[in-house]
Every structure is written in C-alpha cells, then in structure tokens.
C-alpha atoms as a PDB file:
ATOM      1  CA  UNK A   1      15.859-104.657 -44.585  1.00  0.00           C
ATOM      2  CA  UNK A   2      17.293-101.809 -42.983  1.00  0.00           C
ATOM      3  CA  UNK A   3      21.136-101.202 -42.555  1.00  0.00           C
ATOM      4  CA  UNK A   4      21.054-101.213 -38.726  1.00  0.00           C
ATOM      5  CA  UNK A   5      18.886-104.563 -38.762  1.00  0.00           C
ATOM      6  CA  UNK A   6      21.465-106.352 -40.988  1.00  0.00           C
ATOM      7  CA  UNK A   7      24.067-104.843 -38.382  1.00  0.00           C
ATOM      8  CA  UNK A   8      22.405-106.293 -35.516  1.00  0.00           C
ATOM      9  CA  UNK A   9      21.507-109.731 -37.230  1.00  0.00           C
ATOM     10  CA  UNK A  10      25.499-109.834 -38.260  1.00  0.00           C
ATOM     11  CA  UNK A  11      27.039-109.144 -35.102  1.00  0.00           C
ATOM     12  CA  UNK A  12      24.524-111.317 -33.307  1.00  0.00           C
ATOM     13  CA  UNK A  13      25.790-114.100 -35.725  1.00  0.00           C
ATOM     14  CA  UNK A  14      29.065-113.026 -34.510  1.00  0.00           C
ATOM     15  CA  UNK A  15      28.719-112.979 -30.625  1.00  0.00           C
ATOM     16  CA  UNK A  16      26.980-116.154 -31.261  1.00  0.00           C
ATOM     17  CA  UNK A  17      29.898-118.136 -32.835  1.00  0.00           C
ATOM     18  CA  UNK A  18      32.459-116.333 -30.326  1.00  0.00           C
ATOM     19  CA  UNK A  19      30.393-117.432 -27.079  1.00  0.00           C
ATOM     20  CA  UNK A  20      30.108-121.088 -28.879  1.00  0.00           C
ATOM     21  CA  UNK A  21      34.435-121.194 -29.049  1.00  0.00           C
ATOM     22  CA  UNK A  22      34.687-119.853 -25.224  1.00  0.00           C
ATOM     23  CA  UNK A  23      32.051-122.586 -23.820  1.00  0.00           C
ATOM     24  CA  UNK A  24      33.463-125.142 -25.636  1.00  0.00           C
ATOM     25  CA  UNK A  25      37.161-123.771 -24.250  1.00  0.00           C
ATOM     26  CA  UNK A  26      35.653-123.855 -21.244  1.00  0.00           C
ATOM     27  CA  UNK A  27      34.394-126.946 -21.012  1.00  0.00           C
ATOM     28  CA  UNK A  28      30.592-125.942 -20.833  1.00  0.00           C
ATOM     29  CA  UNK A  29      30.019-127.107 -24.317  1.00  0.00           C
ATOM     30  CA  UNK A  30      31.355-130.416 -26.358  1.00  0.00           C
ATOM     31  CA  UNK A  31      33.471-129.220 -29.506  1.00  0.00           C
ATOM     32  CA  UNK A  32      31.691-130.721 -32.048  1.00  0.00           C
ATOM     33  CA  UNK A  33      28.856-128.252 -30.587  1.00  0.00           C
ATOM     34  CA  UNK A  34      30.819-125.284 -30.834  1.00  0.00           C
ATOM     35  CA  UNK A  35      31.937-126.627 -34.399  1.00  0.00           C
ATOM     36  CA  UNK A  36      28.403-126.524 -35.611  1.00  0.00           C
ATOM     37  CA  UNK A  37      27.356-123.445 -34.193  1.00  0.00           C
ATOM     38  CA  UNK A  38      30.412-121.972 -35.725  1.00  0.00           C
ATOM     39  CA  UNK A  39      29.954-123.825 -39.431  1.00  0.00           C
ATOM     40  CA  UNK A  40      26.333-122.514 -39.323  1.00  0.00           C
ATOM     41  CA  UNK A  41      26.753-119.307 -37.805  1.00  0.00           C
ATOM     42  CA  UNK A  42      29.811-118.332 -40.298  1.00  0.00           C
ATOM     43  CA  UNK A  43      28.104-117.628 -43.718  1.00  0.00           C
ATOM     44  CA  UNK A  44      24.854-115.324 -41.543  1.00  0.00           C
ATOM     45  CA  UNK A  45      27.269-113.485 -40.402  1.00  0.00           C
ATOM     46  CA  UNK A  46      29.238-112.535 -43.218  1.00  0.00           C
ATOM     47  CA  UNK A  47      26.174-112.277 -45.233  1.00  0.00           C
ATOM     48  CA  UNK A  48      24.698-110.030 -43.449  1.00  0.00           C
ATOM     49  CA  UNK A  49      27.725-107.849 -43.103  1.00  0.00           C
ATOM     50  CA  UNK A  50      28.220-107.501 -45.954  1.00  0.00           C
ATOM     51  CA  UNK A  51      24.895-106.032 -46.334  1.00  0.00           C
ATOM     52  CA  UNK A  52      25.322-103.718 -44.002  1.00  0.00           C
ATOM     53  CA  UNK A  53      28.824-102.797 -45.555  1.00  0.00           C
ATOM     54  CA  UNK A  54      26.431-102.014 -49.361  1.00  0.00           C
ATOM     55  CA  UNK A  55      23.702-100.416 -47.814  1.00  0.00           C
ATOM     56  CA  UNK A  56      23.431 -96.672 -48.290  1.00  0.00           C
ATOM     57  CA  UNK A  57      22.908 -94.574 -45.443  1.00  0.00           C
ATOM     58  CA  UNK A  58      19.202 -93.224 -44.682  1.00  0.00           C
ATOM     59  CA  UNK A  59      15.987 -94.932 -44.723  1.00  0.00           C
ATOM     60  CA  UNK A  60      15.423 -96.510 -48.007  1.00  0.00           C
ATOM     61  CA  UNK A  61      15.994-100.704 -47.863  1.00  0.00           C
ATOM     62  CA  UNK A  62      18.739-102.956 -49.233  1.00  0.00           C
ATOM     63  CA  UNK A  63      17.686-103.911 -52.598  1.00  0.00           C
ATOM     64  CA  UNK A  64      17.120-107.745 -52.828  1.00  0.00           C
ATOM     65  CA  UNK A  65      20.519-109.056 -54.050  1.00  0.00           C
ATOM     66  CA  UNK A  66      19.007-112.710 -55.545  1.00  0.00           C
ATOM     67  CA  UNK A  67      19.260-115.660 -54.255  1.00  0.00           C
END
C-alpha cells in the first residue's frame, strides 16, 4: 500500500465519522446510527494513519505490519 492510499483511506474514515456526528446533530440520522458509524469507523482511521505517519516517502510500499 502506498502512503497516499493509506492517506486517502484514513481521512475518508475520518470525513466519514464527522458527517455521521453532524446528521445525527441534525436530525437526518438516529444516534445510535451515528454511534456505530463512529465505533466502526474509529480504529480504520487511526490505523491507517498511522500508516501513513511510518511510511517512508517515495514509491516503495508499507511493509506488512502483522496482523
């Protein structure tokens, strides 16, 4: 995986949880929703920033980290 696509996967993750809190502040989507998005959408994104964090710059991949 390449350090912009763990970037774009992370802040996606991000965005996705954020836009989950304002529907459910607005009214558009039950809380419980918004909780669940947020619960699941949580550890992605801090995975995969984190990844992008370690990665070296250029084009070689993130070595796999285990499991």
């Amino acid at each position: 995986m390449k350090k912009q696509t763990s970037l774009v996967i992370g802040l996606a993750a991000g965005i996705i949880a954020v836009a989950a809190g304002l529907l459910a502040a607005l009214g558009y989507l039950p809380v419980w929703a918004a909780e669940l998005v947020a619960v699941v959408m949580f550890p992605a994104f801090v995975i995969f920033i984190a990844l992008w964090w370690n990665a070296k710059p250029g084009e070689e991949d993130i070595p796999f980290i285990g499991y």
